[in-house]
Protein backbone atom coordinates (compact mmCIF):
# COMPACT_ATOMS: atom_id res chain seq x y z
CA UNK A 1 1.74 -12.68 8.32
CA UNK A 2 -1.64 -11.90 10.16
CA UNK A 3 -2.74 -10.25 13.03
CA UNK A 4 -6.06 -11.06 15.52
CA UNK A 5 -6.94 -8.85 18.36
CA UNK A 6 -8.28 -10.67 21.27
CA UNK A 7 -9.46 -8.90 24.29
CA UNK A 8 -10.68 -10.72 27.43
CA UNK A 9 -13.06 -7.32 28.13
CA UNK A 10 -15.29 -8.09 24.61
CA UNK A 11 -14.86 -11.77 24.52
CA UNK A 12 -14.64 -12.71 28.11
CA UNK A 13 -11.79 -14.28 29.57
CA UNK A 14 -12.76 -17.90 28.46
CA UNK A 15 -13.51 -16.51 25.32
CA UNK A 16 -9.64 -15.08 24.91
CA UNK A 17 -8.34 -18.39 25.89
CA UNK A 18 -10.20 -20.77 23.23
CA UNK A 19 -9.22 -18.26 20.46
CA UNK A 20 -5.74 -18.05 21.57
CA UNK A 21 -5.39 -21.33 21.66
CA UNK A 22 -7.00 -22.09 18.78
CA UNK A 23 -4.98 -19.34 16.99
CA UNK A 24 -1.51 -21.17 18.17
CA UNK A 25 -2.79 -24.57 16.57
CA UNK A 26 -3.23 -23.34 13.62
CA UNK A 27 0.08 -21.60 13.42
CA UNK A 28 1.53 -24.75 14.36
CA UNK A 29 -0.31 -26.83 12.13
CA UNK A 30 0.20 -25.07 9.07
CA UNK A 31 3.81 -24.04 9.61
CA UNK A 32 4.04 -20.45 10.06
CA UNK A 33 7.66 -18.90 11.03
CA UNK A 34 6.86 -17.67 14.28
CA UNK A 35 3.93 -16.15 16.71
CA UNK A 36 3.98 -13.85 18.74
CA UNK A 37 1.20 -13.05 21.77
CA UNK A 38 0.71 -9.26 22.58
CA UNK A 39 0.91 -8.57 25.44
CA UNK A 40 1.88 -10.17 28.87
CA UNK A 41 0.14 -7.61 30.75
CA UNK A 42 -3.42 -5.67 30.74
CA UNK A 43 -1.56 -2.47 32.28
CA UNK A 44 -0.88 -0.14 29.45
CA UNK A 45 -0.11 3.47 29.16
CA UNK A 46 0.50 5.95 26.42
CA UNK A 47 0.78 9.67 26.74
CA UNK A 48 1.19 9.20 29.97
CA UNK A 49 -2.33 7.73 30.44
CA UNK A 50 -3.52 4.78 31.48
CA UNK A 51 -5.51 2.76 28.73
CA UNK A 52 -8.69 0.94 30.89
CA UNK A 53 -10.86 0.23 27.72
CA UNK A 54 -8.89 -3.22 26.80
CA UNK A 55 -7.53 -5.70 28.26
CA UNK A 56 -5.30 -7.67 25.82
CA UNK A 57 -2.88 -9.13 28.16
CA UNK A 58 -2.07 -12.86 29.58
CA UNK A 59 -1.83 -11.92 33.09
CA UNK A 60 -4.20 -8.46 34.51
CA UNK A 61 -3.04 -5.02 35.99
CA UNK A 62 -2.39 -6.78 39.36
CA UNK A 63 -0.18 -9.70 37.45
CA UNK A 64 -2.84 -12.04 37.78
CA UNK A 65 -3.25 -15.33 35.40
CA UNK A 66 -5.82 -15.27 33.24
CA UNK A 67 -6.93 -18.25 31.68
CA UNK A 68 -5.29 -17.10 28.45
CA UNK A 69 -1.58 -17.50 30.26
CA UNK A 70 -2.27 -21.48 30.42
CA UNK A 71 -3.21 -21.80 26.84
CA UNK A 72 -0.09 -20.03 25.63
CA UNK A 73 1.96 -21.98 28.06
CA UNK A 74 0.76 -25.42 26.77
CA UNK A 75 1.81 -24.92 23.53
CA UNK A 76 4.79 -22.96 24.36
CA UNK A 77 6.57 -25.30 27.23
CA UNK A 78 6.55 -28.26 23.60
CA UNK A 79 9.55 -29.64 22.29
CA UNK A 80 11.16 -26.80 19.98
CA UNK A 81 11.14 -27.76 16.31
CA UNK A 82 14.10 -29.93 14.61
CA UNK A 83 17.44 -28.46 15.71
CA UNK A 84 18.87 -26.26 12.84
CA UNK A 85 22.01 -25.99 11.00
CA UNK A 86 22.75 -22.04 12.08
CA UNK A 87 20.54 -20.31 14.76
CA UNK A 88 20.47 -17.00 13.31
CA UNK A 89 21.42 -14.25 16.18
CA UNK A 90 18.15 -12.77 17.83
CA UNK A 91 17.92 -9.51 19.48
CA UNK A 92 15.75 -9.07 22.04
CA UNK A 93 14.89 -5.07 23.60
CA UNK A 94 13.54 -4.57 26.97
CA UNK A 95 12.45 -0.91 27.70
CA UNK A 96 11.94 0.63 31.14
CA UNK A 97 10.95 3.05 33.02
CA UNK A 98 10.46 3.08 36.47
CA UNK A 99 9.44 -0.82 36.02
CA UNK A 100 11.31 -2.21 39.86
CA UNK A 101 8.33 -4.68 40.44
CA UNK A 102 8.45 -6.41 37.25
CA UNK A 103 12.61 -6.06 35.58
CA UNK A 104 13.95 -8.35 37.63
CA UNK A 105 11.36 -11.22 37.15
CA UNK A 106 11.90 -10.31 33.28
CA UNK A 107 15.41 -10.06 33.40
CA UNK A 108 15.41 -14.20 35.36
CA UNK A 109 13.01 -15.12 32.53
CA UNK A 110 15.11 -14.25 29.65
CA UNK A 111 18.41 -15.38 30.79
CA UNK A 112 16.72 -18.78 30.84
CA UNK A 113 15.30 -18.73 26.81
CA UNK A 114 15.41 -22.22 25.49
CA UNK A 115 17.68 -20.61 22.47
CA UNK A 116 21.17 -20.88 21.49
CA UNK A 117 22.03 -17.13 19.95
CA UNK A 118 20.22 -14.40 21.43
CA UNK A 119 21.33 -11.45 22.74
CA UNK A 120 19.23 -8.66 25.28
CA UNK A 121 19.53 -5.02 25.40
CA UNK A 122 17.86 -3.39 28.44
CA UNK A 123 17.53 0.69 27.54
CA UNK A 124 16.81 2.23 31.11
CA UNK A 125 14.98 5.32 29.85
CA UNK A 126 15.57 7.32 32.89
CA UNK A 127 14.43 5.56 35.92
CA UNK A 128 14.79 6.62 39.08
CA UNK A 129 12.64 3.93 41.30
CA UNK A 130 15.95 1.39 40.95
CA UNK A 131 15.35 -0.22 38.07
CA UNK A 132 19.20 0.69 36.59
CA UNK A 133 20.35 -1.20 40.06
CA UNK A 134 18.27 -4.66 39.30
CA UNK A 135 19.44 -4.44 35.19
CA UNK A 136 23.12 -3.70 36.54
CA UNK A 137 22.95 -6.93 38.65
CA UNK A 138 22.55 -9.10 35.25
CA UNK A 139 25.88 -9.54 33.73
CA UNK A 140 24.45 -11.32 30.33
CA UNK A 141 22.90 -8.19 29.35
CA UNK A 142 23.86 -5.10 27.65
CA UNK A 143 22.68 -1.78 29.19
CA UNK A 144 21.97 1.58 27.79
CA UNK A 145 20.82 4.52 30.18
CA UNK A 146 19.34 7.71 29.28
CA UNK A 147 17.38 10.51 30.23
CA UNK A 148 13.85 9.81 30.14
CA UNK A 149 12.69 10.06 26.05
CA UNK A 150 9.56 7.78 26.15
CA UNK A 151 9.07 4.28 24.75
CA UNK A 152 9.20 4.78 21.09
CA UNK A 153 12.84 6.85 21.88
CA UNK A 154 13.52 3.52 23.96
CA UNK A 155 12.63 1.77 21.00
CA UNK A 156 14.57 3.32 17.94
CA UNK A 157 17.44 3.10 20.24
CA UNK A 158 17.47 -0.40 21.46
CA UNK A 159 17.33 -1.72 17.91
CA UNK A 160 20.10 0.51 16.79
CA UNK A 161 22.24 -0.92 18.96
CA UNK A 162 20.93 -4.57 18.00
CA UNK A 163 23.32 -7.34 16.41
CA UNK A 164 20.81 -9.32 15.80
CA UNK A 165 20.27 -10.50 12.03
CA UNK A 166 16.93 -9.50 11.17
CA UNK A 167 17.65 -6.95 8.77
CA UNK A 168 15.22 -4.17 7.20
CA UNK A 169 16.23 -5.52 3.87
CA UNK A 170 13.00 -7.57 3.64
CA UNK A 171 12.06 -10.50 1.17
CA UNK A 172 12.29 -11.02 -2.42
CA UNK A 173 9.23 -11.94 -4.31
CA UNK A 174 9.21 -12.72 -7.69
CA UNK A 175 12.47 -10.41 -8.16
CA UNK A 176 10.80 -7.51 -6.33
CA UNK A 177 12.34 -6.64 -3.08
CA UNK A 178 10.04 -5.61 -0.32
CA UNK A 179 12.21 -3.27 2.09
CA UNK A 180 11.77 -0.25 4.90
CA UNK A 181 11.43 2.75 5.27
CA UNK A 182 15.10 4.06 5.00
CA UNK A 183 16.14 2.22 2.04
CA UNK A 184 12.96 4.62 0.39
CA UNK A 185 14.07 7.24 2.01
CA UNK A 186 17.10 7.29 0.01
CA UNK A 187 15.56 8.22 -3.17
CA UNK A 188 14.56 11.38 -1.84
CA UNK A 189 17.57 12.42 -0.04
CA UNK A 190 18.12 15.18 -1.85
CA UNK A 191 14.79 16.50 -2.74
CA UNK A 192 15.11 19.74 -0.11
CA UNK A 193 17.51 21.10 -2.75
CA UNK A 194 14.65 21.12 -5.35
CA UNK A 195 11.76 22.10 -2.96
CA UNK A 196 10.30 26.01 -2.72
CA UNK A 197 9.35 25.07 0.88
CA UNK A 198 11.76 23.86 3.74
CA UNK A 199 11.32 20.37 4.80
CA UNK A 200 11.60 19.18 8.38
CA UNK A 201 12.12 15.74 9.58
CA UNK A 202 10.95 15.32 13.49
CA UNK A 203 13.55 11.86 14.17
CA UNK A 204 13.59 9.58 17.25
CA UNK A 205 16.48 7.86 18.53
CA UNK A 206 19.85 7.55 16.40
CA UNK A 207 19.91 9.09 12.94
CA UNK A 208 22.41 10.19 10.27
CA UNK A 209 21.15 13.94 11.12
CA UNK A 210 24.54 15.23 10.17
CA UNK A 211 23.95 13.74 6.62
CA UNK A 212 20.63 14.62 6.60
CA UNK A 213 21.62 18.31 7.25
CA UNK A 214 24.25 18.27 5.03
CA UNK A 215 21.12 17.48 2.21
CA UNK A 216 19.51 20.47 3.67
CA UNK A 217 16.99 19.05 5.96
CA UNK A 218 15.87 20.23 8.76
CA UNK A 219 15.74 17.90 11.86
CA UNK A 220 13.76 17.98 14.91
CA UNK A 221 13.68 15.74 18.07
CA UNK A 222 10.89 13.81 17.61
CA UNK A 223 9.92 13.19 21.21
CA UNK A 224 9.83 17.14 21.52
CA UNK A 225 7.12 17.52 19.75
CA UNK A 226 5.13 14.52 20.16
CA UNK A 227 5.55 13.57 23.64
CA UNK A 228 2.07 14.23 25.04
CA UNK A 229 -1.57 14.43 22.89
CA UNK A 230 -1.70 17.94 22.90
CA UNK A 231 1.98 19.28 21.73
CA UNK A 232 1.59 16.58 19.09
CA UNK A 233 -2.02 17.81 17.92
CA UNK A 234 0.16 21.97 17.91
CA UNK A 235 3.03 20.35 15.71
CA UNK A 236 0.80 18.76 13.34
CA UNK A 237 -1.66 21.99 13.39
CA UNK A 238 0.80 24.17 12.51
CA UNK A 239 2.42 22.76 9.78
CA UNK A 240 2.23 24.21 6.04
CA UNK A 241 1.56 20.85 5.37
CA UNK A 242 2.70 17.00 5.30
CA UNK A 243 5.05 15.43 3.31
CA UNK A 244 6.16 11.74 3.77
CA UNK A 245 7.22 8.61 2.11
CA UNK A 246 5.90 5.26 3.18
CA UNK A 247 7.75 1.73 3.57
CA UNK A 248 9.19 0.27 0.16
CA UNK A 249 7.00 -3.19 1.07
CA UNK A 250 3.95 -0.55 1.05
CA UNK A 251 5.07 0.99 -2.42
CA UNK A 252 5.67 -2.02 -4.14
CA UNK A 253 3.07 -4.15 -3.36
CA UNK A 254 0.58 -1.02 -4.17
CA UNK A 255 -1.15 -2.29 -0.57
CA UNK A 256 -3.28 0.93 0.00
CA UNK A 257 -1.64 1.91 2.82
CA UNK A 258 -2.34 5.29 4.75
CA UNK A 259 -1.14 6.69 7.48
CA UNK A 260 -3.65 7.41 11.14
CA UNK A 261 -0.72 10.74 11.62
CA UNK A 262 -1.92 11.50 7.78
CA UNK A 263 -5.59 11.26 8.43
CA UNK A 264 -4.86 13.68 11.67
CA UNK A 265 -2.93 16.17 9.58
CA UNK A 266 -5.94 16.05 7.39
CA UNK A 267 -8.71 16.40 9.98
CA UNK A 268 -6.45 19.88 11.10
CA UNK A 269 -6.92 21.24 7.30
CA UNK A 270 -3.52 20.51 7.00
CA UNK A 271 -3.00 19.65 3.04
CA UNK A 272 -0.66 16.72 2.65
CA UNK A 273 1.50 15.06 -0.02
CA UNK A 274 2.13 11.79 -0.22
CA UNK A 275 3.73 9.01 -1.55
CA UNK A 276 1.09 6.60 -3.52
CA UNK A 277 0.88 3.07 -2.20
CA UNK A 278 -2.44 2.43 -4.10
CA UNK A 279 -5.01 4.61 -1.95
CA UNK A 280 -5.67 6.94 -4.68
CA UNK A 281 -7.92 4.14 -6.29
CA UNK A 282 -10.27 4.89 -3.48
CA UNK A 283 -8.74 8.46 -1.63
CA UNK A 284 -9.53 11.56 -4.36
CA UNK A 285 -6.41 13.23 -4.62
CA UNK A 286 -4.95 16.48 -6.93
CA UNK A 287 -6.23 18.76 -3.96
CA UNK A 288 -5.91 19.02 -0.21
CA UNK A 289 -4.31 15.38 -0.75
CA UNK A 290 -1.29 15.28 -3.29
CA UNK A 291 0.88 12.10 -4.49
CA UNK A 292 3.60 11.38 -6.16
CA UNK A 293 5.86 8.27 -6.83
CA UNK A 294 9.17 10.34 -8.01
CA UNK A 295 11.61 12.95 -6.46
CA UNK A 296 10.36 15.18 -9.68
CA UNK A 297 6.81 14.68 -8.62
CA UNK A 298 7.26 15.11 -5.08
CA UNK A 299 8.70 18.49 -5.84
CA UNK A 300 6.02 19.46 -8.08
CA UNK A 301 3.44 18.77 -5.49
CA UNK A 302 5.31 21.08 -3.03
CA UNK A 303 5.23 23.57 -5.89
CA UNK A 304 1.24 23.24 -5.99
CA UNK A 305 0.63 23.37 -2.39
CA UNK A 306 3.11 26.51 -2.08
CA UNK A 307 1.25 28.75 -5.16
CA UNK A 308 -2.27 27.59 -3.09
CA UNK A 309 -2.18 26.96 0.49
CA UNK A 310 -5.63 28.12 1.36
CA UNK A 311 -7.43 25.98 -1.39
CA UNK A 312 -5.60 22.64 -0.60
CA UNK A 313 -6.27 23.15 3.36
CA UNK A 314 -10.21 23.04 2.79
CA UNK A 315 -10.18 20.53 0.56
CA UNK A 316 -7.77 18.25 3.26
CA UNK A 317 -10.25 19.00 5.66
CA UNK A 318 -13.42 17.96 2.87
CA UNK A 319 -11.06 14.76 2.59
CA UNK A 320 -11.01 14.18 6.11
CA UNK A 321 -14.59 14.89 6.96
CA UNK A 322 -16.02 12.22 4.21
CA UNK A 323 -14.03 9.59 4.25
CA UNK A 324 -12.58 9.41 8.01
CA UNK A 325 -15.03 11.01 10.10
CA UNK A 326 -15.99 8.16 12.75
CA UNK A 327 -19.68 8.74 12.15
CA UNK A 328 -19.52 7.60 8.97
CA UNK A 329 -16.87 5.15 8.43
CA UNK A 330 -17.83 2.75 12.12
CA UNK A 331 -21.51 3.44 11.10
CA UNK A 332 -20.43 2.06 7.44
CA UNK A 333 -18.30 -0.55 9.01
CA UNK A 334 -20.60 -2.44 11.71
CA UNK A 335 -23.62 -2.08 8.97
CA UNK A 336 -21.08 -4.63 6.54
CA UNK A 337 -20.54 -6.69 10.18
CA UNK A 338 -24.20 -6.82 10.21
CA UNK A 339 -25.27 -7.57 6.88
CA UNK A 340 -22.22 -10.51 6.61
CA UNK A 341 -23.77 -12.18 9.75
């Protein structure tokens, strides 16, 4: 799996095109499962907020074809590959939000997929502009309203309604399973019983929060305190600290993944423990920044942060300050870009 970023405002609209289409050969070529193109559309929001500083979409903020829409679409109107025994079920979720102008055009598209098993959820997150009126028109889909949550909210719910059978459960390499976040999770179910501190979980969209209360967690709604820049900044600020798990793929493969919320919580003074995934070969940890790869570890660290707050907050911040302060690590970054040219 790989990722390229390609926006038409740094590489010109031509420019986003050729790669594109050069990107889509080569998937073809060489065999790979899938692609996917991200996104249809310039016109972007989060927060609330308009993003104006890229432009990653096929079509502009007015709907307009760029010349990256008529790459995509040669390769995508080809034959599909060799018909297949069993079309495994696909779920596809379409969140909205006051999105009139656009659902019903989406809605028309997908009803006409070139795919024998699908099915699509549409999760009206509140709308009030008549967007529930055009989904309710489409018989083929299935339609969940609620009060407006945001798009992540949308999200979480969407695909816990989904059939579809692309599971969390992940491959198997080499007798090693690479799985989510939950399945993780489960190790540590009961660490709140063994903790001096209380632990809070901030969850969005459905969740065994009975189960996880019965454990002795707390549980907050996640949109609550995350739903705009600044009451997410508060939450995080005024924490006693951080402590999360990370995906089992993440943990097993030793990747060196690391978290942007734990690099925030950091950059607050906020001390934070965390489970290893291999950045402690290049992160210092033991202070301000604590790991562990067991429930007995994970308690431990708790232990340490409790008996010395004040000493692991400056040394999160000392964390934060040399080794993700912008200055240093774009300045360190573009100076590699510039020596590898």
């Amino acid at each position: 799996m790989s990722e390229f970023g390609i926006d038409s405002i740094r590489e010109g609209a031509e420019g986003q095109a050729q790669i594109l289409a050069h990107k889509l050969a080569s998937s073809f070529k060489t065999g790979a499962a899938g692609t996917i193109v991200f996104s249809w559309t310039d016109e972007w929001f989060t927060g609330g907020f308009a993003i104006q500083d890229w432009a990653f979409g096929l079509v502009d903020c007015e709907r307009q074809q760029k010349p990256a829409f008529y790459s995509v679409q040669e390769y995508y109107k080809s034959l599909l590959p060799p018909k297949l025994s069993e079309y495994p079920k696909v779920s596809v979720v379409v969140c909205t939000y006051n999105a009139a102008r656009t659902l019903d055009s989406c809605l028309a598209s997908l009803e006409r997929l070139n795919y024998p098993n699908y099915e699509v959820i549409v999760v009206n997150d509140g709308s009030t502009d008549g967007s529930l009126e055009i989904a309710q028109r489409y018989d083929y889909i299935r339609l969940i309203s609620q009060k407006n949550k945001g798009l992540s909210v949308a999200r979480n719910v969407g695909i816990a309604a989904a059939e579809g059978e692309i599971k969390e459960k992940g491959p198997v390499v080499n007798g090693v399973a690479y799985t989510g976040k939950s399945s993780e999770f489960e190790r540590y179910m009961d660490l709140p019983s063994h903790s001096p501190l209380p632990l809070e979980l901030a969850l969005s969209g459905p969740a065994p929060i009975e189960r996880l209360q019965e454990y002795g967690w707390l549980v907050r709604d996640g949109y609550e305190v995350s739903h705009n820049p600044w009451i997410y900044r508060d939450y995080l600020a005024h924490s006693f600290g951080e402590w999360s798990i990370a995906k089992n793929a993440y943990v097993a493969s030793q990747s060196g993944w690391f978290s942007c919320r734990t690099a925030s919580y950091l950059a607050l003074g906020v001390p934070v423990i965390l489970q290893d995934t291999g950045f402690s070969k290049t992160i210092p940890t033991g202070e301000g920044l604590l790991t562990f790869t067991t429930p007995t570890e994970a308690a431990e660290a708790i232990d340490r942060l409790k008996t010395n707050p004040q000493r692991h907050a400056q040394a999160a911040r000392e964390i934060a300050q040399a080794y993700f302060d912008s200055n240093k690590v774009l300045t360190n970054l573009l100076e590699k870009a510039g020596s590898a040219k």
